[in-house]
PDB file of N, CA and C in Angstrom:
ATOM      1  N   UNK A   1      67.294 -50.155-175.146  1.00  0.00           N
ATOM      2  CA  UNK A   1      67.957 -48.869-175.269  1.00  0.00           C
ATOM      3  C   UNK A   1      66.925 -47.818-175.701  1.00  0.00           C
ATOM      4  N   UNK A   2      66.883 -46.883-175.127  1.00  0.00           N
ATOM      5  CA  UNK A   2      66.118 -45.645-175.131  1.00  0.00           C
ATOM      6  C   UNK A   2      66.477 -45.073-176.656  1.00  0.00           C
ATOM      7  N   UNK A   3      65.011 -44.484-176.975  1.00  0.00           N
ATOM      8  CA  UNK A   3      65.212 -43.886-178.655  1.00  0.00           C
ATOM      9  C   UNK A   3      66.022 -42.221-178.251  1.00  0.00           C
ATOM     10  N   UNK A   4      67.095 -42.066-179.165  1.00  0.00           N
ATOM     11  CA  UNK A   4      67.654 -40.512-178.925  1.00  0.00           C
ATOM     12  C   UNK A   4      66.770 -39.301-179.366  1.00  0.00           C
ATOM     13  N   UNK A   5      66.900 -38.224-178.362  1.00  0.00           N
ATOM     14  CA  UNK A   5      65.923 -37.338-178.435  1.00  0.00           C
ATOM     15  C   UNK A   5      66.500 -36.255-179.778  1.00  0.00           C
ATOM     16  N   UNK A   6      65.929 -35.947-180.644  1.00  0.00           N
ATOM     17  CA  UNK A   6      66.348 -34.887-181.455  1.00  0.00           C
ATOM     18  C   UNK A   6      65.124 -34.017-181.971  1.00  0.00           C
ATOM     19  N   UNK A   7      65.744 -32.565-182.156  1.00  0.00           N
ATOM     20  CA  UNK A   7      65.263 -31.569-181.987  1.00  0.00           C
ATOM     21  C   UNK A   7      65.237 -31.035-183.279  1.00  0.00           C
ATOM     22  N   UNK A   8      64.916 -30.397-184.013  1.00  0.00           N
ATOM     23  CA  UNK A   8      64.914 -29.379-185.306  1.00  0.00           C
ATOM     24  C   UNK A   8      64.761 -28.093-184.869  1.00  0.00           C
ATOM     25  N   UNK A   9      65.464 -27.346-184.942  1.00  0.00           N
ATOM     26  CA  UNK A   9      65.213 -25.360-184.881  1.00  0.00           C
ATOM     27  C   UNK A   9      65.935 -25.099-186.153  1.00  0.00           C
ATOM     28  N   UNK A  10      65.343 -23.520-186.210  1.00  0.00           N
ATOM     29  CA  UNK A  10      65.312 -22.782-187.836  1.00  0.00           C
ATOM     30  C   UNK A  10      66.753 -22.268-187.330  1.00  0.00           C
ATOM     31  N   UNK A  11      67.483 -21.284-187.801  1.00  0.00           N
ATOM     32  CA  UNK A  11      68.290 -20.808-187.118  1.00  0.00           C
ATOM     33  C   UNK A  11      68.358 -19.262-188.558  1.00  0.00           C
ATOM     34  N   UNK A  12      68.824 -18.202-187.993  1.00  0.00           N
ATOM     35  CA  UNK A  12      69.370 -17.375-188.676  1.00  0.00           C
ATOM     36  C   UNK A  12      70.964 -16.733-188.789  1.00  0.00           C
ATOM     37  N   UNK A  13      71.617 -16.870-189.604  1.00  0.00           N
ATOM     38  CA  UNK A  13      72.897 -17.305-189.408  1.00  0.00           C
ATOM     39  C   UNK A  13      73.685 -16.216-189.821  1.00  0.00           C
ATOM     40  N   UNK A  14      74.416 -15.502-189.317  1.00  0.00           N
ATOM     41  CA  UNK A  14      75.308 -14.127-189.720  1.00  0.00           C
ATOM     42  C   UNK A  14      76.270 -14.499-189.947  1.00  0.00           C
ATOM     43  N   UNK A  15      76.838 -15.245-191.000  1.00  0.00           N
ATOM     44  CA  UNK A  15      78.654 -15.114-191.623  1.00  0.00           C
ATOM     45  C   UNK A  15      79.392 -13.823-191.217  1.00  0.00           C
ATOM     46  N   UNK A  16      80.398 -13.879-191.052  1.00  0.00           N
ATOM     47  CA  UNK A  16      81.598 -12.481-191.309  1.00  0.00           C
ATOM     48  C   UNK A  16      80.581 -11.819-190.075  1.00  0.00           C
ATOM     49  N   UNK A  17      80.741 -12.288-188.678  1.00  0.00           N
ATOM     50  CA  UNK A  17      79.961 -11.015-187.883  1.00  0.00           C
ATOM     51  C   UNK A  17      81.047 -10.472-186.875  1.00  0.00           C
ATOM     52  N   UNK A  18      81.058  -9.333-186.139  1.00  0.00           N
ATOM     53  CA  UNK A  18      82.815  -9.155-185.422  1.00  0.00           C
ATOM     54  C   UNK A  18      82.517  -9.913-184.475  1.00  0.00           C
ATOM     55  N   UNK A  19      81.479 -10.237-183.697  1.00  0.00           N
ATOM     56  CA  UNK A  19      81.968 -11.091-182.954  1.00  0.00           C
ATOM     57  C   UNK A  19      80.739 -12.499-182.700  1.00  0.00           C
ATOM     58  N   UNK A  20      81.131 -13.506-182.513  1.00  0.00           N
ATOM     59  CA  UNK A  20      80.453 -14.720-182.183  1.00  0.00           C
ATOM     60  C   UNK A  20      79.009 -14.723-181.390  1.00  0.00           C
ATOM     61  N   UNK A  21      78.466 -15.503-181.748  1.00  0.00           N
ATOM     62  CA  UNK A  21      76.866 -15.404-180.011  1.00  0.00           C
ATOM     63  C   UNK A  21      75.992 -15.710-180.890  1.00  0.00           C
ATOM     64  N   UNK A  22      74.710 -16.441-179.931  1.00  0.00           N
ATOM     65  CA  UNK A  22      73.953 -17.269-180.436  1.00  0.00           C
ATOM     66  C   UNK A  22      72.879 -16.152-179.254  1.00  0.00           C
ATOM     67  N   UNK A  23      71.658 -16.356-179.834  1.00  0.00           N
ATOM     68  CA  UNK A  23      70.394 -15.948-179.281  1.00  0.00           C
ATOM     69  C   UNK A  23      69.068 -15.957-179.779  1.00  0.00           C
ATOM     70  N   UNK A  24      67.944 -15.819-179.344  1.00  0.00           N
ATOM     71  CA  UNK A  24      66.725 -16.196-179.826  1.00  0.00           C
ATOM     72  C   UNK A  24      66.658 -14.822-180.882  1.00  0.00           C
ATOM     73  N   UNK A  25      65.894 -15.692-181.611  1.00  0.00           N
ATOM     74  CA  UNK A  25      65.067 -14.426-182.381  1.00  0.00           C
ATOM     75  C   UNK A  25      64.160 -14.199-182.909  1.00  0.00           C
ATOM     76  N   UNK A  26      62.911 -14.303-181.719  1.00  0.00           N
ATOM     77  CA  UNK A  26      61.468 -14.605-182.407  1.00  0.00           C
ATOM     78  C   UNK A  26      61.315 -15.973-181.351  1.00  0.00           C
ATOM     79  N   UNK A  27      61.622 -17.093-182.395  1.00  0.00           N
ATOM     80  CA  UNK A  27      61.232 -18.501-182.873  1.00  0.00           C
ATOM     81  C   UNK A  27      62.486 -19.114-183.146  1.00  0.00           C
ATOM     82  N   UNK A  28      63.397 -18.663-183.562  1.00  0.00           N
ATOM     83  CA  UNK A  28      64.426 -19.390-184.526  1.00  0.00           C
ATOM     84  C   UNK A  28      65.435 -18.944-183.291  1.00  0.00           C
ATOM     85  N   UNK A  29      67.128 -19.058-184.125  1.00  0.00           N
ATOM     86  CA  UNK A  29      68.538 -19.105-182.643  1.00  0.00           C
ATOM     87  C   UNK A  29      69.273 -17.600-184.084  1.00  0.00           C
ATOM     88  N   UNK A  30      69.219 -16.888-183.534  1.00  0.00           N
ATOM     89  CA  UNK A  30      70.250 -15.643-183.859  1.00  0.00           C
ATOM     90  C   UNK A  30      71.848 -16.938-184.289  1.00  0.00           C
ATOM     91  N   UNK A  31      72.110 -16.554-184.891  1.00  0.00           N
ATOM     92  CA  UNK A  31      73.993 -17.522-184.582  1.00  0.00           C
ATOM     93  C   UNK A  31      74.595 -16.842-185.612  1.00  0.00           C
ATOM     94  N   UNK A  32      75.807 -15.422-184.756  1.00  0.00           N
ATOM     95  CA  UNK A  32      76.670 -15.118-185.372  1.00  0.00           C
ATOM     96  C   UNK A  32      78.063 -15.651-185.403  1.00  0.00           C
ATOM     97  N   UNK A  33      78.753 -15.818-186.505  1.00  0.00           N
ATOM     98  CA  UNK A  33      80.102 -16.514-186.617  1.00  0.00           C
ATOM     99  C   UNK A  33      80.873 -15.334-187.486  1.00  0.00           C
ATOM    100  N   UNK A  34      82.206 -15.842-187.118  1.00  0.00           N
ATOM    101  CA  UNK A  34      82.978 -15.115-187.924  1.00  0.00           C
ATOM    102  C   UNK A  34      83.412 -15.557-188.832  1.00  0.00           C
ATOM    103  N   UNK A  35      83.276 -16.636-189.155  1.00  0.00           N
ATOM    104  CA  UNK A  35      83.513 -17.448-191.114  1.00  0.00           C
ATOM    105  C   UNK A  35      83.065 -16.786-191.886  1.00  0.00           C
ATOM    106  N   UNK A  36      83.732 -16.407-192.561  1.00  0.00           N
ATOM    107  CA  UNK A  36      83.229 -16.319-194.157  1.00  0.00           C
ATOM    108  C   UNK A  36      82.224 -17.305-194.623  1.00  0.00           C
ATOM    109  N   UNK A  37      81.305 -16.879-195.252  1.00  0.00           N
ATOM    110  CA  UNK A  37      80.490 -18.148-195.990  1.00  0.00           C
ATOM    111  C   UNK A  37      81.208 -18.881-197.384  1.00  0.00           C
ATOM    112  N   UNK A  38      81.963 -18.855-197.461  1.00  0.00           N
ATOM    113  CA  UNK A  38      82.340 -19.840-198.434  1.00  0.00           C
ATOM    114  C   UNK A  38      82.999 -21.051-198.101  1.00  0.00           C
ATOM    115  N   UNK A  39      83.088 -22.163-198.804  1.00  0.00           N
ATOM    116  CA  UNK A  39      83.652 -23.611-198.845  1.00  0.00           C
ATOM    117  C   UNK A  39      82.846 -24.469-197.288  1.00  0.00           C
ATOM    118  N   UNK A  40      81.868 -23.805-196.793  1.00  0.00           N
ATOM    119  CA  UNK A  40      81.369 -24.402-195.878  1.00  0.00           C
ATOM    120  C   UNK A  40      82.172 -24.244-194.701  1.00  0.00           C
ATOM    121  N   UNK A  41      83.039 -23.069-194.484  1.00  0.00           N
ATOM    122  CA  UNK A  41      83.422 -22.454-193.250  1.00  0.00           C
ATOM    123  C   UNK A  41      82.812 -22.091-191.816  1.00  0.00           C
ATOM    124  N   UNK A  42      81.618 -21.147-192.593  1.00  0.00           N
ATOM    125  CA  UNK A  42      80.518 -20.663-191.431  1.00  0.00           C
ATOM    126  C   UNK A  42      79.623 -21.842-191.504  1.00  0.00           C
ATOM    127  N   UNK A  43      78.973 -22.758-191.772  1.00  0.00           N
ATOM    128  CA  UNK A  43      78.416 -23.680-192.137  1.00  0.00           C
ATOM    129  C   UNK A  43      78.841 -24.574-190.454  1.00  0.00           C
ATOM    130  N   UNK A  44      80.219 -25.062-190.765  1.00  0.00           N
ATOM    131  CA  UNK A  44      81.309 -25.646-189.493  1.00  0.00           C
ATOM    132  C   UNK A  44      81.449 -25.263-188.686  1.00  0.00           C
ATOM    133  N   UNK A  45      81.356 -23.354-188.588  1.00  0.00           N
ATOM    134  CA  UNK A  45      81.487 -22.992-187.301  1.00  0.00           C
ATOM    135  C   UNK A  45      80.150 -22.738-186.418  1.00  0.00           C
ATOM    136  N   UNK A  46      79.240 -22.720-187.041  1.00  0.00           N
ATOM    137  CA  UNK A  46      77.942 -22.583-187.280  1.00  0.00           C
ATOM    138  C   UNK A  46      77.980 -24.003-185.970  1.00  0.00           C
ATOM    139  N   UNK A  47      78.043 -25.361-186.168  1.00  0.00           N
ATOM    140  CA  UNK A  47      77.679 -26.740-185.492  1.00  0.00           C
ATOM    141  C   UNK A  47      78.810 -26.080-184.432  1.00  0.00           C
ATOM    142  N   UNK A  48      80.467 -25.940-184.366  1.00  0.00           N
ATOM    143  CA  UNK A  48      81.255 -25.796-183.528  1.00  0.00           C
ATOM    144  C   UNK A  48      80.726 -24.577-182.210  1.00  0.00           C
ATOM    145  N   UNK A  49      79.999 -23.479-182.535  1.00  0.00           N
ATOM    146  CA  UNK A  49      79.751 -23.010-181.543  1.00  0.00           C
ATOM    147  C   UNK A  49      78.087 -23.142-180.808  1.00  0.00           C
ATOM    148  N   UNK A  50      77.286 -23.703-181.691  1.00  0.00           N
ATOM    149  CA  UNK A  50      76.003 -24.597-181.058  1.00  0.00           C
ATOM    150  C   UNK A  50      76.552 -25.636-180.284  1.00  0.00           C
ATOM    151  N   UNK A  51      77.273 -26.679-180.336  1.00  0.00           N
ATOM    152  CA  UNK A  51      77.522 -27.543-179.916  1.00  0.00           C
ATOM    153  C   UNK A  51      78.412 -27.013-178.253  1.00  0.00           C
ATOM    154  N   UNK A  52      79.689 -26.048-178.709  1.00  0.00           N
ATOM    155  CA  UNK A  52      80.282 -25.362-177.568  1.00  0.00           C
ATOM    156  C   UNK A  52      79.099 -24.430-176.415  1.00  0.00           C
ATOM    157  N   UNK A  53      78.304 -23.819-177.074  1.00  0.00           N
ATOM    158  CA  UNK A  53      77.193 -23.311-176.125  1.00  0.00           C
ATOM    159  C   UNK A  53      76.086 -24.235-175.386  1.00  0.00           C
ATOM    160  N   UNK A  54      75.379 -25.099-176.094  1.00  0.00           N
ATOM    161  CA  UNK A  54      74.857 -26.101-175.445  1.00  0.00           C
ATOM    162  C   UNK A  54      75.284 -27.086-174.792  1.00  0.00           C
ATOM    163  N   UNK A  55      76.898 -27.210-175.118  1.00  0.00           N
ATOM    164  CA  UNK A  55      77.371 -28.536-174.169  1.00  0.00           C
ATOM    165  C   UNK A  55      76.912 -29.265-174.534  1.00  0.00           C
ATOM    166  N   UNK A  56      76.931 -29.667-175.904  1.00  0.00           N
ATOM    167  CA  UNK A  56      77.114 -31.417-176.890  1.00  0.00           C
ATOM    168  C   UNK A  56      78.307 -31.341-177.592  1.00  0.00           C
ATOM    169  N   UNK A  57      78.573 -32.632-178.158  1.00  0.00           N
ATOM    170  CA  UNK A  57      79.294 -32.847-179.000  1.00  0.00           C
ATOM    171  C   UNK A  57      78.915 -32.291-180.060  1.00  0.00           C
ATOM    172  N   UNK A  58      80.194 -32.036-180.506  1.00  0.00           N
ATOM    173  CA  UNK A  58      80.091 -31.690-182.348  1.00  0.00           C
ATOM    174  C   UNK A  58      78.970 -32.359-183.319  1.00  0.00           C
ATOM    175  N   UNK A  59      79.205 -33.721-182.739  1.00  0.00           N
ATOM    176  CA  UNK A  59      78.539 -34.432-183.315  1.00  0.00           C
ATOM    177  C   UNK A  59      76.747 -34.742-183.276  1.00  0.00           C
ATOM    178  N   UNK A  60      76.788 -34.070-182.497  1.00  0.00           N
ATOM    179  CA  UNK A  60      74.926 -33.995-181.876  1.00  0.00           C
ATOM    180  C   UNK A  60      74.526 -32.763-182.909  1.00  0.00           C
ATOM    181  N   UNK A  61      75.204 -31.988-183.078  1.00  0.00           N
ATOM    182  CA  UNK A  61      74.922 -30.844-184.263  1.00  0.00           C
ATOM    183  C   UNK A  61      74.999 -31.127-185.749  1.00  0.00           C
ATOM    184  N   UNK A  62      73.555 -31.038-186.719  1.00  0.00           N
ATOM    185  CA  UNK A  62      73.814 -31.219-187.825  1.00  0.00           C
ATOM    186  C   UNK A  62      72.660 -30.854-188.347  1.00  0.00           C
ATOM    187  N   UNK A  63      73.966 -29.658-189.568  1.00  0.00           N
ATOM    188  CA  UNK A  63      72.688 -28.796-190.211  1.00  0.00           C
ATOM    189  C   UNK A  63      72.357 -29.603-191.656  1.00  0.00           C
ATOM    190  N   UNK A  64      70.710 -29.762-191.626  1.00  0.00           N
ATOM    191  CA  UNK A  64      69.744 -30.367-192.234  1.00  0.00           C
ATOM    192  C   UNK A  64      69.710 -29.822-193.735  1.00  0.00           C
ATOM    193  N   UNK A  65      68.884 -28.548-193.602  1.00  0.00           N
ATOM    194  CA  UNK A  65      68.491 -27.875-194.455  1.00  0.00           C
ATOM    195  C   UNK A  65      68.703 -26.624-194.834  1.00  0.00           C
ATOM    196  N   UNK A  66      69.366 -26.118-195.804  1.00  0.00           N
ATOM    197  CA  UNK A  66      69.765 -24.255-196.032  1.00  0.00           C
ATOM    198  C   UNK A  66      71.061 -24.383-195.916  1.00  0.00           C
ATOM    199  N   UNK A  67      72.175 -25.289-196.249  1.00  0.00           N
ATOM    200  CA  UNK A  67      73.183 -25.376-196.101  1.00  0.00           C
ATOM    201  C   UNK A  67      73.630 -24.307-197.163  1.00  0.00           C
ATOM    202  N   UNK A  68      73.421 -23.770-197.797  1.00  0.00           N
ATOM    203  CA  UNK A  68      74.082 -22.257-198.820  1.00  0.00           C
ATOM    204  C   UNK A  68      72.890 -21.352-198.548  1.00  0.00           C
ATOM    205  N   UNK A  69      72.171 -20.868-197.880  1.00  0.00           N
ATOM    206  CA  UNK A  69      71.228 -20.191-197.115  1.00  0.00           C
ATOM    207  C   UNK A  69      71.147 -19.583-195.908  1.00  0.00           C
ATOM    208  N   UNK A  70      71.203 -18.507-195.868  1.00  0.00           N
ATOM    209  CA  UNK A  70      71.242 -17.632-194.273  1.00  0.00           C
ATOM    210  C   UNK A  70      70.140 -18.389-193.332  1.00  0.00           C
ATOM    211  N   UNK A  71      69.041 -18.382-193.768  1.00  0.00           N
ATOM    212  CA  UNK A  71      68.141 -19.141-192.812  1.00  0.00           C
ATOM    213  C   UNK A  71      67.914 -21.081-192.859  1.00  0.00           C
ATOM    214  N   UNK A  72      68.806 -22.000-192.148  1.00  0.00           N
ATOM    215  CA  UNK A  72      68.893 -22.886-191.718  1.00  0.00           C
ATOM    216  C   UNK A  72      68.352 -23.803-190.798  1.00  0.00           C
ATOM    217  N   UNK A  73      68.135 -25.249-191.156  1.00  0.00           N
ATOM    218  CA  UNK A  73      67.412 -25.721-189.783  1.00  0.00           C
ATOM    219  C   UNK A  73      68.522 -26.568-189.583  1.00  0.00           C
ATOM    220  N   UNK A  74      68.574 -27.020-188.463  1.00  0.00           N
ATOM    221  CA  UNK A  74      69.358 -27.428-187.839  1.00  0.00           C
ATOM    222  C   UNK A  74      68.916 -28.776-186.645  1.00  0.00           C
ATOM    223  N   UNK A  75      69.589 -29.557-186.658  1.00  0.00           N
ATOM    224  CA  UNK A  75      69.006 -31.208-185.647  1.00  0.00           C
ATOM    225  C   UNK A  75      69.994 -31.266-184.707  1.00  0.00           C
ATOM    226  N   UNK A  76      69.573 -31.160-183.551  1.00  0.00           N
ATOM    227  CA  UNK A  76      70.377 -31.439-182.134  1.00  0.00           C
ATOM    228  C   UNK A  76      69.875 -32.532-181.575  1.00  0.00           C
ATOM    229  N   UNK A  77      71.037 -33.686-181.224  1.00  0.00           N
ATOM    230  CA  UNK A  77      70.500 -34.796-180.820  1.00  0.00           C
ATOM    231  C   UNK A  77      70.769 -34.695-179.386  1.00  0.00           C
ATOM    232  N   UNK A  78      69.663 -35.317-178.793  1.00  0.00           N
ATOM    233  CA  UNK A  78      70.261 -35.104-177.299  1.00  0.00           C
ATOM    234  C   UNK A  78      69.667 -34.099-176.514  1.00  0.00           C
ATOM    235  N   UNK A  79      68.940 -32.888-176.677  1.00  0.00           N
ATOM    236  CA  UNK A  79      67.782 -31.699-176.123  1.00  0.00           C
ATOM    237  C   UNK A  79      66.679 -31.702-176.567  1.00  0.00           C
ATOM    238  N   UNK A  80      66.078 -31.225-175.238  1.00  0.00           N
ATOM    239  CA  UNK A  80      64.500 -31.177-175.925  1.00  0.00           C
ATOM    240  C   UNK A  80      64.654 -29.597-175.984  1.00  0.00           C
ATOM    241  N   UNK A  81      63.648 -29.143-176.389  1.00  0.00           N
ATOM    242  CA  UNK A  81      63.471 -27.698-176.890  1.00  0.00           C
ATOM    243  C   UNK A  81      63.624 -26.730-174.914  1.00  0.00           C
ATOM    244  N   UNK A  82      62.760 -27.743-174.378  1.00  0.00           N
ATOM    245  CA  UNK A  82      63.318 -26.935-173.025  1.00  0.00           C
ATOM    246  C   UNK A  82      64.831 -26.779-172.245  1.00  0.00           C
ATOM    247  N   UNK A  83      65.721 -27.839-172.998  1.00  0.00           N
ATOM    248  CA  UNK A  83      67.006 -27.869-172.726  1.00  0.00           C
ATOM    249  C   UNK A  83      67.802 -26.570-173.422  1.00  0.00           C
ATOM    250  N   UNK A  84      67.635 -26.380-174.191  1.00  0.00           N
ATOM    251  CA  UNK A  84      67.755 -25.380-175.370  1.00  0.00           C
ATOM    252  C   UNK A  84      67.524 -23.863-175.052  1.00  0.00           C
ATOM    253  N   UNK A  85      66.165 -23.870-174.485  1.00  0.00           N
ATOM    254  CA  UNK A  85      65.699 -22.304-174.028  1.00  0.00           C
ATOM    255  C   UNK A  85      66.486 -22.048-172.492  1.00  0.00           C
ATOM    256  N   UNK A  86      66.804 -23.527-171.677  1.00  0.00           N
ATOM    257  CA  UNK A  86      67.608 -23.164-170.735  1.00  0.00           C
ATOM    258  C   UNK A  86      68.862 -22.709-171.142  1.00  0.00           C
ATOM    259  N   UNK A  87      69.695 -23.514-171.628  1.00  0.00           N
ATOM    260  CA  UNK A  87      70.980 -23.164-171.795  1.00  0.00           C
ATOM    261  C   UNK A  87      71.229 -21.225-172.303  1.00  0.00           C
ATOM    262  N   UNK A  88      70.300 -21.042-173.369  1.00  0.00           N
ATOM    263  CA  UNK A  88      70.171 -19.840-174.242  1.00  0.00           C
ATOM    264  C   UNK A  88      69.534 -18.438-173.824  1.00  0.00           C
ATOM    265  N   UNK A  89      69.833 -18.636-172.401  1.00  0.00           N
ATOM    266  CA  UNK A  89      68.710 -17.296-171.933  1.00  0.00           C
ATOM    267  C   UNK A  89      67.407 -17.132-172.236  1.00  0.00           C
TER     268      UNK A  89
END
């Protein structure tokens, strides 16, 4: 069985934004949500709409590091970084 491919990106993360979308910025993924940051809301929606834009499971999304922090890294199992820049414009 083949080893699973996983990825690390930084991400910068906008809680409370009016509206949703993910995009580069620099180096890192722009990702606005409309959660509130508290109780780990935007945190959840944060994996729910990475996962909905790239076309993985929920479960291929999981944020690592900066979990109470605007700037986050984040592990996608399953893309390589060129899968990623495709999907993302």
């Amino acid at each position: 069985m083949p080893a699973q491919l996983t990825l690390r990106l930084q991400l910068k993360v906008i809680a409370g934004a009016s509206r949703p979308g993910v995009e580069w910025f620099g180096d890192k993924l722009k990702v606005k949500v409309n959660a509130a940051p508290e109780k780990g809301r935007a945190n959840s929606a944060v994996c729910a709409l990475l996962a909905s834009t790239l076309n993985l499971p929920i479960s291929a999304v999981r944020i690592v590091a900066g979990e109470h922090q605007p700037l986050k890294t984040v592990e996608l199992t399953g893309l390589t970084l060129a899968d990623v820049q495709q999907r993302i414009g």
